[in-house]
N, C-alpha and C. Protein backbone atom coordinates (compact mmCIF):
# COMPACT_ATOMS: atom_id res chain seq x y z
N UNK A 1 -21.42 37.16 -60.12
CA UNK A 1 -20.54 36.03 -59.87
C UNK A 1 -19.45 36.37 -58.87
N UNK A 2 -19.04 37.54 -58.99
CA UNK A 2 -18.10 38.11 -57.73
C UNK A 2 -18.92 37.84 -56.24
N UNK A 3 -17.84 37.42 -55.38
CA UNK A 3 -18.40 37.26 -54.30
C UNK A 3 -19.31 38.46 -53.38
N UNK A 4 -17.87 39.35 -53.38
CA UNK A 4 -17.98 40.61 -52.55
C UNK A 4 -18.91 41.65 -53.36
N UNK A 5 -19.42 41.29 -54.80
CA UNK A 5 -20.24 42.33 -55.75
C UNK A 5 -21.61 41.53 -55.22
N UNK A 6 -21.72 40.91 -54.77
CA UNK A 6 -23.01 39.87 -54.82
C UNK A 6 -23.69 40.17 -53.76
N UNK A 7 -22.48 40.41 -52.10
CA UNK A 7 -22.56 40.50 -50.69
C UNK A 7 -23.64 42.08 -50.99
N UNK A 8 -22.45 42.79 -51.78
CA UNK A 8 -22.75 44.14 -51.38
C UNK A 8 -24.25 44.42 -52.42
N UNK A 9 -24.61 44.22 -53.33
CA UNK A 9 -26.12 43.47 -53.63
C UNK A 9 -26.89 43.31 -53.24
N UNK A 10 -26.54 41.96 -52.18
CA UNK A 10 -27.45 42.05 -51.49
C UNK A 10 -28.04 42.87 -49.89
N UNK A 11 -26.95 43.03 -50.05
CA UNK A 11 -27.07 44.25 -48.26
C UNK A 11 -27.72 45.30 -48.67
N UNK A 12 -27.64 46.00 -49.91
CA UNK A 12 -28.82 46.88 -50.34
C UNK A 12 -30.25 46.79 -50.50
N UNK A 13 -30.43 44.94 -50.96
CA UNK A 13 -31.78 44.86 -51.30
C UNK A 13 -32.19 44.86 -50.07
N UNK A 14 -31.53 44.32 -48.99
CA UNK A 14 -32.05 44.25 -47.58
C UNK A 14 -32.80 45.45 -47.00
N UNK A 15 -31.73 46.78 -47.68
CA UNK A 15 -32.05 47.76 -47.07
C UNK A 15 -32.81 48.55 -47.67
N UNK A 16 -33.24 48.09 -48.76
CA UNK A 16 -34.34 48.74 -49.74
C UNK A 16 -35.44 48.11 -49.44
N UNK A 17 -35.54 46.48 -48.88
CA UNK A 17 -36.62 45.96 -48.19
C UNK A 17 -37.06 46.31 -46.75
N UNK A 18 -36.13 46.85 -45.78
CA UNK A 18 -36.61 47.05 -44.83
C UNK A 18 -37.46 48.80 -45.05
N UNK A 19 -36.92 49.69 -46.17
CA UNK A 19 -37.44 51.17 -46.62
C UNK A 19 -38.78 50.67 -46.63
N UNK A 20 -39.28 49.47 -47.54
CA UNK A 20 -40.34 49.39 -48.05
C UNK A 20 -41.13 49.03 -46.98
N UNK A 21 -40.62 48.20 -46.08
CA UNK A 21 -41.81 47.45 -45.01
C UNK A 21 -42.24 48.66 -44.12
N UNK A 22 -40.90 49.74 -43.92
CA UNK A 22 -41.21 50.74 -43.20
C UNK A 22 -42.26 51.65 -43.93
N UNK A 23 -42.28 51.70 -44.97
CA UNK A 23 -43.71 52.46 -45.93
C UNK A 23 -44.69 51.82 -45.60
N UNK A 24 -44.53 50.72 -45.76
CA UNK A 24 -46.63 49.62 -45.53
C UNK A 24 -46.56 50.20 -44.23
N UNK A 25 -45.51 49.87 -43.36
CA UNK A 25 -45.60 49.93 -41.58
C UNK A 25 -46.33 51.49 -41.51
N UNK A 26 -45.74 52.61 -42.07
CA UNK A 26 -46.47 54.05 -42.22
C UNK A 26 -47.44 54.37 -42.34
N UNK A 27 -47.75 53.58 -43.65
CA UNK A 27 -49.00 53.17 -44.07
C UNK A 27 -50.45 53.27 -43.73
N UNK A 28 -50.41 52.34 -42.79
CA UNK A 28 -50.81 51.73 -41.63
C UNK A 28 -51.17 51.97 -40.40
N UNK A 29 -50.18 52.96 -40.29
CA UNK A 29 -50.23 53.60 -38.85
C UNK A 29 -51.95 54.73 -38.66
N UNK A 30 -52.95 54.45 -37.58
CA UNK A 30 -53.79 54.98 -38.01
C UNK A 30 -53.81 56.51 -37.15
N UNK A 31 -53.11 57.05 -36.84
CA UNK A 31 -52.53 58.34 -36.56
C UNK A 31 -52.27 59.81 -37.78
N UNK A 32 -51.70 58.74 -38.72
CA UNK A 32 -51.31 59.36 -40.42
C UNK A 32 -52.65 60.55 -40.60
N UNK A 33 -52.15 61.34 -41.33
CA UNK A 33 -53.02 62.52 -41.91
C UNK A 33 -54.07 61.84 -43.66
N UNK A 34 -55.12 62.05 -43.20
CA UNK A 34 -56.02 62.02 -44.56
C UNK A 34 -54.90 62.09 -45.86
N UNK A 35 -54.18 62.97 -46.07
CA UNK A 35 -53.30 63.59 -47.06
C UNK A 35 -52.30 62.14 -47.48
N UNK A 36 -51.70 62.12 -46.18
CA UNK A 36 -50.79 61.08 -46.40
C UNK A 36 -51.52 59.32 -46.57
N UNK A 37 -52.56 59.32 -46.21
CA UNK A 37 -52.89 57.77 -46.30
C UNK A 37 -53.59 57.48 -47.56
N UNK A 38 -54.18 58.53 -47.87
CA UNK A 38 -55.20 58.11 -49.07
C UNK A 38 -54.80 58.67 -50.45
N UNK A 39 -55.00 58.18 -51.47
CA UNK A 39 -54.43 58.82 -52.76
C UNK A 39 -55.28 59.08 -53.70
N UNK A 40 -55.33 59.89 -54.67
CA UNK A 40 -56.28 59.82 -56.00
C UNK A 40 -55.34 59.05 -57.06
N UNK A 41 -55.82 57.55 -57.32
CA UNK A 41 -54.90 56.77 -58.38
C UNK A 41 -54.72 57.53 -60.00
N UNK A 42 -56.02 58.32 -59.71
CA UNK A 42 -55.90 58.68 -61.49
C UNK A 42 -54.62 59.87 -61.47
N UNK A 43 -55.02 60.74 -60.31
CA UNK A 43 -54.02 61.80 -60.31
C UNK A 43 -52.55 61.19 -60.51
N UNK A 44 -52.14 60.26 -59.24
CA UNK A 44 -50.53 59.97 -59.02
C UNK A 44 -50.49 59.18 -60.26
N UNK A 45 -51.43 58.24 -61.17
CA UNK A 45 -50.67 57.54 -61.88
C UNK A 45 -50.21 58.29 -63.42
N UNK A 46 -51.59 59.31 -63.95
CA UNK A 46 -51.06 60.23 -65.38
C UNK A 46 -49.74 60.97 -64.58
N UNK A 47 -49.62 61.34 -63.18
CA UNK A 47 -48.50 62.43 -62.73
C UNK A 47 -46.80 61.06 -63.87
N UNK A 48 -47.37 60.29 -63.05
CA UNK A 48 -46.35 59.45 -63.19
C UNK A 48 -46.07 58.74 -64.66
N UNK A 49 -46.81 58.44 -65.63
CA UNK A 49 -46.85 58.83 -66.92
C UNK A 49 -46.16 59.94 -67.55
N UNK A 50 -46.85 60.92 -67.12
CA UNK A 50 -46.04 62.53 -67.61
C UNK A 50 -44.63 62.36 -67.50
N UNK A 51 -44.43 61.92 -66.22
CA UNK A 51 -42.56 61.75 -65.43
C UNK A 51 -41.77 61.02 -66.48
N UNK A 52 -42.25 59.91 -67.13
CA UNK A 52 -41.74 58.72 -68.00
C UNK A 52 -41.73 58.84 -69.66
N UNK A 53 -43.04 60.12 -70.01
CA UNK A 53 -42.95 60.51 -71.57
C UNK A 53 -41.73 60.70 -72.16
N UNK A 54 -41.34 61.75 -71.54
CA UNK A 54 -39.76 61.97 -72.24
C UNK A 54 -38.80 60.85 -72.56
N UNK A 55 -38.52 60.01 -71.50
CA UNK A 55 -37.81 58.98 -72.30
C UNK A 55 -37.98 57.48 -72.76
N UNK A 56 -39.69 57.70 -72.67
CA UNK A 56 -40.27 56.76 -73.88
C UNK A 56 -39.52 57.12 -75.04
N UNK A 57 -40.24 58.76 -75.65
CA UNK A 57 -39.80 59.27 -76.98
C UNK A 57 -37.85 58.97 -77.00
N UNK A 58 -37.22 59.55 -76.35
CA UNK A 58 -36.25 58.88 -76.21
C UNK A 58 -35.85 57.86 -76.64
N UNK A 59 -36.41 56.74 -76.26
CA UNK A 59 -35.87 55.50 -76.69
C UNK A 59 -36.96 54.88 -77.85
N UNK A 60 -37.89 55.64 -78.59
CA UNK A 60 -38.50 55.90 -79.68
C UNK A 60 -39.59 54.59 -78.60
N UNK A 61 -39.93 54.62 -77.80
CA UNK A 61 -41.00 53.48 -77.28
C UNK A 61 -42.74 54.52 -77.60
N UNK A 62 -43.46 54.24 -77.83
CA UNK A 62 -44.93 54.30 -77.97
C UNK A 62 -45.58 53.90 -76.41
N UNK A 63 -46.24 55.07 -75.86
CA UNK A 63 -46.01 54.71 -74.48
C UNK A 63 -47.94 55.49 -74.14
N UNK A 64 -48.86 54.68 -74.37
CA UNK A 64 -49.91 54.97 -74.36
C UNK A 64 -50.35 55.23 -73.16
N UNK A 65 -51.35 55.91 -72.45
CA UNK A 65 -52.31 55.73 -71.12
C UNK A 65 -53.72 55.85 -71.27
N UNK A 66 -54.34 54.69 -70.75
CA UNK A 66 -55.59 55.23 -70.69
C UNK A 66 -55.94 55.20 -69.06
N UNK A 67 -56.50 56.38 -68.92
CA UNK A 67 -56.95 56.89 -67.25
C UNK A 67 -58.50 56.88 -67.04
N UNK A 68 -58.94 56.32 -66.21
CA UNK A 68 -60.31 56.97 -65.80
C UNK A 68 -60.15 58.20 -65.30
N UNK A 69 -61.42 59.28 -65.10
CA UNK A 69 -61.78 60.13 -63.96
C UNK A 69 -61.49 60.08 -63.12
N UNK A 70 -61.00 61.20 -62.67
CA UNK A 70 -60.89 60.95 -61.54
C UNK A 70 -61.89 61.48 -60.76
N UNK A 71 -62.34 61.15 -59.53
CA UNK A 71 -61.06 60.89 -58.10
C UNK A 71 -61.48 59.04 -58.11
N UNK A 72 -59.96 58.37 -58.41
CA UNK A 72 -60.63 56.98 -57.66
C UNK A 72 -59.57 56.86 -56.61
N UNK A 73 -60.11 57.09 -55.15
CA UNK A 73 -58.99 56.99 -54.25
C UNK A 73 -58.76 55.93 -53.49
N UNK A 74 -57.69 55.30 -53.58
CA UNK A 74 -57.26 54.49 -52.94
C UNK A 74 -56.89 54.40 -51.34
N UNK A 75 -56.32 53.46 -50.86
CA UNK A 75 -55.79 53.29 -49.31
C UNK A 75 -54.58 53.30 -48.91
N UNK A 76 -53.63 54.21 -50.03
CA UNK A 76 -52.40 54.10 -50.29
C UNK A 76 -51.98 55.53 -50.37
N UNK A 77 -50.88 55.67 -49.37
CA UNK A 77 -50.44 56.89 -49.50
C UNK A 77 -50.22 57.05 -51.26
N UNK A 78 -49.83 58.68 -51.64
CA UNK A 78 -49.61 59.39 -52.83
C UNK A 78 -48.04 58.45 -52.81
N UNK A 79 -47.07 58.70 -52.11
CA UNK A 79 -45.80 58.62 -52.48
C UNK A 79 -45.56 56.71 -52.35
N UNK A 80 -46.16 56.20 -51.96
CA UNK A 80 -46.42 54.51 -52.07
C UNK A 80 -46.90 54.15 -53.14
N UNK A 81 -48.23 55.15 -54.16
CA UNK A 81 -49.03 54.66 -55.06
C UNK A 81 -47.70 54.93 -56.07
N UNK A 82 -47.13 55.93 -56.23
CA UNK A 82 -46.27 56.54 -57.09
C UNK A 82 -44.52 55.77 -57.12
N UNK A 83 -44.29 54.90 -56.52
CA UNK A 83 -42.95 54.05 -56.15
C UNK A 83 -43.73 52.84 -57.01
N UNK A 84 -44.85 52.53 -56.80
CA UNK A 84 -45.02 51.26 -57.67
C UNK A 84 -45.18 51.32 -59.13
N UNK A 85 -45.97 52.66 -59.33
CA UNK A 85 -46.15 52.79 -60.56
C UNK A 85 -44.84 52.94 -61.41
N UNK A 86 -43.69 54.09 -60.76
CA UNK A 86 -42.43 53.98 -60.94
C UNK A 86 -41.85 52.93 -61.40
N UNK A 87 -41.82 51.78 -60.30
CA UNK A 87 -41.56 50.69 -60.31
C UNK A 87 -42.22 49.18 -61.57
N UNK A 88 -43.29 49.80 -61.43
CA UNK A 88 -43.83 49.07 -63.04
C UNK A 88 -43.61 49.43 -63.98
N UNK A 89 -43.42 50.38 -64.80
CA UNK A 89 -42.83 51.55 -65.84
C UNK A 89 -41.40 51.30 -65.32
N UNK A 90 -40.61 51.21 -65.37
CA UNK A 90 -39.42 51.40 -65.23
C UNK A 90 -39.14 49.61 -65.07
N UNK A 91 -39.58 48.97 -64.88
CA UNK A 91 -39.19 47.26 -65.51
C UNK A 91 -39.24 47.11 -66.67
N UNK A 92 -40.37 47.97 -67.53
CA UNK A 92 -40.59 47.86 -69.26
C UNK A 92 -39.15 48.16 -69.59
N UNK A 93 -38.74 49.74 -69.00
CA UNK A 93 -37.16 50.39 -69.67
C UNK A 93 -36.50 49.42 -69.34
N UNK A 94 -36.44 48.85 -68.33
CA UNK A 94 -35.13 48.28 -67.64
C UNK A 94 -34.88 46.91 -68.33
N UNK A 95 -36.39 46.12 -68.94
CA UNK A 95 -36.02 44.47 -68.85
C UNK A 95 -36.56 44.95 -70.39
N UNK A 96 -36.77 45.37 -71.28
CA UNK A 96 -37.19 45.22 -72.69
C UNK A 96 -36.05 46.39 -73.90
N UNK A 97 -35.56 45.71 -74.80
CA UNK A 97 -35.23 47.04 -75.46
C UNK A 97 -35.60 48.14 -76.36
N UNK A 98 -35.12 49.31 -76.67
CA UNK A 98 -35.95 50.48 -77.22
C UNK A 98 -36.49 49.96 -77.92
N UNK A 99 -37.79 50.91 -78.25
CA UNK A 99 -38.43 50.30 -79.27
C UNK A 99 -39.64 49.68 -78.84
N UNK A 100 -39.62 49.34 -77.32
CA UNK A 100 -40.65 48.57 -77.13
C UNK A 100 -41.88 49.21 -76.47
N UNK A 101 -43.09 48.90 -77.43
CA UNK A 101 -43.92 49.96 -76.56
C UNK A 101 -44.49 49.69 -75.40
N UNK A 102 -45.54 50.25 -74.85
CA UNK A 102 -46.01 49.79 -73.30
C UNK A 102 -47.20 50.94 -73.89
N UNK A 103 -48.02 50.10 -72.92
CA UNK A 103 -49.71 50.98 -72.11
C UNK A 103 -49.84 50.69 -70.93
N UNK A 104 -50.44 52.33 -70.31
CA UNK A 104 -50.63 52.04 -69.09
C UNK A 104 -52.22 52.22 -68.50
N UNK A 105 -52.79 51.77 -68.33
CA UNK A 105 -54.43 51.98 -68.10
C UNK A 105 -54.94 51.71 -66.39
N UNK A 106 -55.57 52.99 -66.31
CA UNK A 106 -56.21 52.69 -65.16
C UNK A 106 -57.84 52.88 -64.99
N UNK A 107 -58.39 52.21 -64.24
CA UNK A 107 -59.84 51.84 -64.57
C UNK A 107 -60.40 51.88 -63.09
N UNK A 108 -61.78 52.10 -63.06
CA UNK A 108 -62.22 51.53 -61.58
C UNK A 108 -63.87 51.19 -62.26
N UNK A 109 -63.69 49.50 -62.11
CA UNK A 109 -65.30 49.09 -61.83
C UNK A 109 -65.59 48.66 -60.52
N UNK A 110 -66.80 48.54 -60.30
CA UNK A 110 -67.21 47.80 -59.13
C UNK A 110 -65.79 48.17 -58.07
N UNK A 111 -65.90 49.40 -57.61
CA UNK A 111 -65.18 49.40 -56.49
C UNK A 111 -64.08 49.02 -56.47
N UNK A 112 -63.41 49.05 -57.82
CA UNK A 112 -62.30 48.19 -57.70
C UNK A 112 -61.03 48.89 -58.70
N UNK A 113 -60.21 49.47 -58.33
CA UNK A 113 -59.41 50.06 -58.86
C UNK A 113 -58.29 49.10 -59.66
N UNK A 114 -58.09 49.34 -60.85
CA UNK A 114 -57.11 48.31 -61.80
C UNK A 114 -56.09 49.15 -62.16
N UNK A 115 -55.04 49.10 -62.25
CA UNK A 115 -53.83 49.74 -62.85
C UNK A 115 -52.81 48.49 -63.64
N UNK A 116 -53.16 48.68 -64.90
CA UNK A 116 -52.28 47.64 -65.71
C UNK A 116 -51.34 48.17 -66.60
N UNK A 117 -49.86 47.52 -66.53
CA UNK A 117 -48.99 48.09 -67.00
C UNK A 117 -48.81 47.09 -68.45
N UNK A 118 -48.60 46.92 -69.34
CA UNK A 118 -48.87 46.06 -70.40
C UNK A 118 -47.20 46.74 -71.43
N UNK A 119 -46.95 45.52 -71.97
CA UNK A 119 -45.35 46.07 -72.62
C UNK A 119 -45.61 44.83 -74.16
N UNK A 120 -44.53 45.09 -74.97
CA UNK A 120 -44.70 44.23 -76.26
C UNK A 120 -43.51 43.65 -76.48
N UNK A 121 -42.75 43.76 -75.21
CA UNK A 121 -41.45 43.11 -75.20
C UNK A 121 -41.75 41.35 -75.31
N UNK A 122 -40.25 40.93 -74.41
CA UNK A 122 -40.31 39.45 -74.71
C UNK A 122 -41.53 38.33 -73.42
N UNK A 123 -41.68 39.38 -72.56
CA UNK A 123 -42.77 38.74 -71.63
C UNK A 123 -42.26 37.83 -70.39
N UNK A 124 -42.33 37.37 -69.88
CA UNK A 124 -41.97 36.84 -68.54
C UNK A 124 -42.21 35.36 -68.37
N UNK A 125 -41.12 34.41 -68.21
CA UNK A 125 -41.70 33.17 -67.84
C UNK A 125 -42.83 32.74 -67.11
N UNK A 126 -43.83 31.75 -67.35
CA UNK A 126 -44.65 31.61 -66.71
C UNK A 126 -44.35 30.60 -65.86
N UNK A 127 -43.16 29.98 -65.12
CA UNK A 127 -43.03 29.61 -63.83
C UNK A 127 -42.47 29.95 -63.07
N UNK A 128 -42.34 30.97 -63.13
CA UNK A 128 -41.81 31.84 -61.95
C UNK A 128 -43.00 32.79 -61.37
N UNK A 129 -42.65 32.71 -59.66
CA UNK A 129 -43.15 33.96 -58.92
C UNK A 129 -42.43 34.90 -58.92
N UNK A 130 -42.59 36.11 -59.96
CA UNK A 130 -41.98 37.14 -60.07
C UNK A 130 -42.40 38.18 -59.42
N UNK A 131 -43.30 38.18 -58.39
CA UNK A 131 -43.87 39.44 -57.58
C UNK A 131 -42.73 39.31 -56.50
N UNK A 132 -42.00 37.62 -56.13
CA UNK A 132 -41.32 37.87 -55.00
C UNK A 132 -39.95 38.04 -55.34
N UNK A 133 -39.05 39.03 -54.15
CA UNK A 133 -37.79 39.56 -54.55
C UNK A 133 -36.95 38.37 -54.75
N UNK A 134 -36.47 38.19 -55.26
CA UNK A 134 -35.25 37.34 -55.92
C UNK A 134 -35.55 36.37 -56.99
N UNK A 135 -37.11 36.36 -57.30
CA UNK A 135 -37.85 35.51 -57.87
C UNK A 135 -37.76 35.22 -59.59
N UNK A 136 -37.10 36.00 -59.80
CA UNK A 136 -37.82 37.45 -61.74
C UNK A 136 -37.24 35.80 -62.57
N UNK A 137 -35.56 35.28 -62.78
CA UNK A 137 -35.56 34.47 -63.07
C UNK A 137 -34.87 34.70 -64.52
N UNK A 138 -34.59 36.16 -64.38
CA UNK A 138 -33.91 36.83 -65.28
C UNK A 138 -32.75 37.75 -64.48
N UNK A 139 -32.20 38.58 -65.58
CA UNK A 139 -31.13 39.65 -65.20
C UNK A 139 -31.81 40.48 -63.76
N UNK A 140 -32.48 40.35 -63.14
CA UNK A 140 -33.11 41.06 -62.12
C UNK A 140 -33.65 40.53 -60.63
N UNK A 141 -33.88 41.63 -59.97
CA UNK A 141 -33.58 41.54 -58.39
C UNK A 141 -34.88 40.97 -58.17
N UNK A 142 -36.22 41.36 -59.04
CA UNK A 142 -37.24 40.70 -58.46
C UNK A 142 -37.87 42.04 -57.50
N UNK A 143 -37.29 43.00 -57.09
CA UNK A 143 -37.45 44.21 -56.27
C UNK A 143 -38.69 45.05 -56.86
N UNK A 144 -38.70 45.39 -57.99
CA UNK A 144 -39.96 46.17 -58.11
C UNK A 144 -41.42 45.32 -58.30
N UNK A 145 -41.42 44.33 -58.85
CA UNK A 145 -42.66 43.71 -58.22
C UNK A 145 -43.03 43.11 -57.14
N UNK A 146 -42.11 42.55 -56.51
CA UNK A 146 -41.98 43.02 -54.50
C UNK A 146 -43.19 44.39 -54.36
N UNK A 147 -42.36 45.72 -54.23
CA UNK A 147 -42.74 46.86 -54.40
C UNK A 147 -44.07 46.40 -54.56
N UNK A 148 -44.86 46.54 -55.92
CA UNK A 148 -46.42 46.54 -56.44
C UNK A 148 -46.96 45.45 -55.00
N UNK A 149 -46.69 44.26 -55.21
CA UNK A 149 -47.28 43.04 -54.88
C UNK A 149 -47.26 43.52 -53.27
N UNK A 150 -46.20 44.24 -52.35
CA UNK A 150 -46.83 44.54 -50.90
C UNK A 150 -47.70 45.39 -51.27
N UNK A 151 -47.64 47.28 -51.77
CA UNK A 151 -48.04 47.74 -51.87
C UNK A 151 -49.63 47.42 -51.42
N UNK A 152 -49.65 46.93 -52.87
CA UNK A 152 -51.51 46.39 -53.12
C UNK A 152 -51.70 45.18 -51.86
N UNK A 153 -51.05 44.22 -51.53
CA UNK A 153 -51.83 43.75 -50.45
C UNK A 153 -51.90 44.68 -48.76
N UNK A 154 -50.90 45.73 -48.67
CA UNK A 154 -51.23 46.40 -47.74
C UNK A 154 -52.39 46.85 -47.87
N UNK A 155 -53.16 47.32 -49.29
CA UNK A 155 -54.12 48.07 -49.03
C UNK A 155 -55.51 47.05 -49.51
N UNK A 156 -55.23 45.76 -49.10
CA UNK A 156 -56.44 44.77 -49.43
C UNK A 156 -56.22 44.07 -51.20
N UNK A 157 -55.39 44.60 -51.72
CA UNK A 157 -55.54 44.62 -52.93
C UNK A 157 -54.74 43.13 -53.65
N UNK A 158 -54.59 43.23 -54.81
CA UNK A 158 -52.96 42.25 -55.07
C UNK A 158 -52.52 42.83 -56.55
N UNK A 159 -51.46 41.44 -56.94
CA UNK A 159 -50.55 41.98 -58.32
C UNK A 159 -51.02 40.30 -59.07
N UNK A 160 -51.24 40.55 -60.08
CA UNK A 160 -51.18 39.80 -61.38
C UNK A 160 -50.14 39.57 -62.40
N UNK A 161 -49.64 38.43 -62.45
CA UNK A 161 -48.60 38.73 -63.76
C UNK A 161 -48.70 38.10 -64.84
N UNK A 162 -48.92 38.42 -66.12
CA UNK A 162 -49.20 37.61 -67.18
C UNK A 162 -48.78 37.92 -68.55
N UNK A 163 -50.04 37.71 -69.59
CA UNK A 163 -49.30 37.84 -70.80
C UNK A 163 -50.22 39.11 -71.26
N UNK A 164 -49.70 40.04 -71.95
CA UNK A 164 -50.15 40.94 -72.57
C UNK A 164 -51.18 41.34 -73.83
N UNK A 165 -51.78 41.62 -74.56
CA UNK A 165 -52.28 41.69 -75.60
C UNK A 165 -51.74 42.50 -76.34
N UNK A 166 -50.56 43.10 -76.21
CA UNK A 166 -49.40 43.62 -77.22
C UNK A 166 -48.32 42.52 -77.36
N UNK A 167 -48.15 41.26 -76.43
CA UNK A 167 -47.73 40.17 -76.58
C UNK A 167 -46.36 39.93 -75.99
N UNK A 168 -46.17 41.12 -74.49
CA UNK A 168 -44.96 41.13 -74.01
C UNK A 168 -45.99 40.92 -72.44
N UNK A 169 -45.55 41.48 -71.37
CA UNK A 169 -45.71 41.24 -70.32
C UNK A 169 -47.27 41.86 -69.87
N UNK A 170 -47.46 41.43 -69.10
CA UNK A 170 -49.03 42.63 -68.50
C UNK A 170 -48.53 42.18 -66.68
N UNK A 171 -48.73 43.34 -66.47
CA UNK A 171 -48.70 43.23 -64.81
C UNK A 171 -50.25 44.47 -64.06
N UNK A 172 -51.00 43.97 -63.40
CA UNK A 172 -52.32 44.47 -62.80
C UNK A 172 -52.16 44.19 -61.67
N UNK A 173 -52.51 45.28 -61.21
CA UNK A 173 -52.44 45.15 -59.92
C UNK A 173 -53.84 46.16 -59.34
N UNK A 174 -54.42 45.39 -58.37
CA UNK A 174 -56.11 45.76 -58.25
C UNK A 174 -55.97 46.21 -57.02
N UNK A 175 -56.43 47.27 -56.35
CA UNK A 175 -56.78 47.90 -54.80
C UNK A 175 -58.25 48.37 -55.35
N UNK A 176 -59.44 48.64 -54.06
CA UNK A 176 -60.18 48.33 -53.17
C UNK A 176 -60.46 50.15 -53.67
N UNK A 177 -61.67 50.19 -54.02
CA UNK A 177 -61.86 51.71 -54.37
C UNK A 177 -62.51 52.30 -52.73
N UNK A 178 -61.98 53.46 -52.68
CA UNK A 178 -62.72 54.04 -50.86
C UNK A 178 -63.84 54.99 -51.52
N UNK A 179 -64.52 54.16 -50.61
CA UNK A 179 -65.71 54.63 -51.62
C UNK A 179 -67.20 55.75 -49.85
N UNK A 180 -66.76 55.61 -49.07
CA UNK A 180 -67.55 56.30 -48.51
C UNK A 180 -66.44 57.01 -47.13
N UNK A 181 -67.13 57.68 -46.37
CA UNK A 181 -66.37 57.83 -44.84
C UNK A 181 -67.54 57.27 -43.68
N UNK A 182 -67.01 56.48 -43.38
CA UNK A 182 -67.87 56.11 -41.55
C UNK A 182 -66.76 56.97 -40.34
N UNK A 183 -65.94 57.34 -40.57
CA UNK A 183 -65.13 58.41 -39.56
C UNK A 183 -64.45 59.37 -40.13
N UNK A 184 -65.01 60.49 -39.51
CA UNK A 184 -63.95 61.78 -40.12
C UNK A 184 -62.28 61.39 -40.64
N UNK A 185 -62.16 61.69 -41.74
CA UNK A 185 -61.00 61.47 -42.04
C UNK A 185 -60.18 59.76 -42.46
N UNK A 186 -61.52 58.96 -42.18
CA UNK A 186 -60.90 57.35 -42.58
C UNK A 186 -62.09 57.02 -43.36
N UNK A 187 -61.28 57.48 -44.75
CA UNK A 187 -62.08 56.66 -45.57
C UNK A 187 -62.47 54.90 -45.52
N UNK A 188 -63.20 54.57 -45.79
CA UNK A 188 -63.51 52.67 -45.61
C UNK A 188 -63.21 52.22 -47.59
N UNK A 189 -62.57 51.07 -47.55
CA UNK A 189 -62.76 50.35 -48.33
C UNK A 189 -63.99 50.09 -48.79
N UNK A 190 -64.39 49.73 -50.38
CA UNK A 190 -65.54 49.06 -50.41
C UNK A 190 -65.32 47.44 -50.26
N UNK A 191 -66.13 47.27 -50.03
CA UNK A 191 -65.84 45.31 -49.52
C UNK A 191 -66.93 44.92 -51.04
């Protein structure tokens, strides 16, 4: 409600949005090293699980994963795949209170990599576009599902937002499994 708390608010999200466009823009760039463009989702997302155990137990939350095998690699740098996942896990802490559990599952059928973040909190209005920044419609910036929702369409993919089967939020977000090489070093999407 402060003016000048609101200004300075928003001049950050600006500048946390232009960080991010400059990541897809990186992304993208087809110069980038194998290392940096492509990721193993199973690896970065249990890494990123592991990162978050401690203060599940912490806040006594029940904080399940189920992972496929890996390698399912994506079209997404390591440190892009790992800001969203961040960023999905860390809306459960941020918008639900202790206590609340979450699962995180990642899957690949048909070429198609799924990462769903699922919580048993209070769940998310269903008229709102909460993937876009300013959108959430709650106490929040709307910024980390921004985050997911470019992410995954930089890499062909998108974000889902819905209702859970623990009966709080579910957010999925699907990228494009790389599933062969037609050029040294650029993996192809499967179509």
């Amino acid at each position: 409600r402060d003016p000048d708390v609101r200004e300075r608010t928003l001049g950050s999200l600006d500048a946390l949005q232009r960080e991010v466009d400059h990541l897809i823009d990186e992304a993208r760039r087809p110069d980038r090293r194998r290392s940096q463009r492509w990721s193993d989702a199973a690896v970065v997302v249990s890494g990123r699980v592991d990162f978050w155990r401690p203060l599940a137990e912490d806040e006594d939350r029940a904080l399940d994963a189920v992972i496929g095998d890996p390698p399912m690699t994506v079209a997404v740098p390591e440190r892009d795949l790992a800001a969203t996942v961040d960023a999905l896990i860390g809306n459960v802490f941020a918008h639900t209170p202790s206590g609340t559990d979450l699962r995180v599952e990642l899957s690949c059928d048909d070429h198609l990599v799924v990462l769903s973040v699922d919580d048993s909190g209070p769940g998310i209005a269903d008229d709102v576009d909460v993937t876009r920044r300013g959108m959430s419609g709650a106490a929040s910036t709307g910024l980390g599902l921004d985050i997911a929702r470019r992410m995954a369409e930089s890499a062909g993919g998108g974000v889902r937002v819905g209702r859970s089967d623990l009966g709080g939020a579910s957010v999925r977000v699907t990228l494009p499994e790389v599933v062969e090489r037609r050029h040294v070093g650029r993996p192809t999407a499967a179509v």
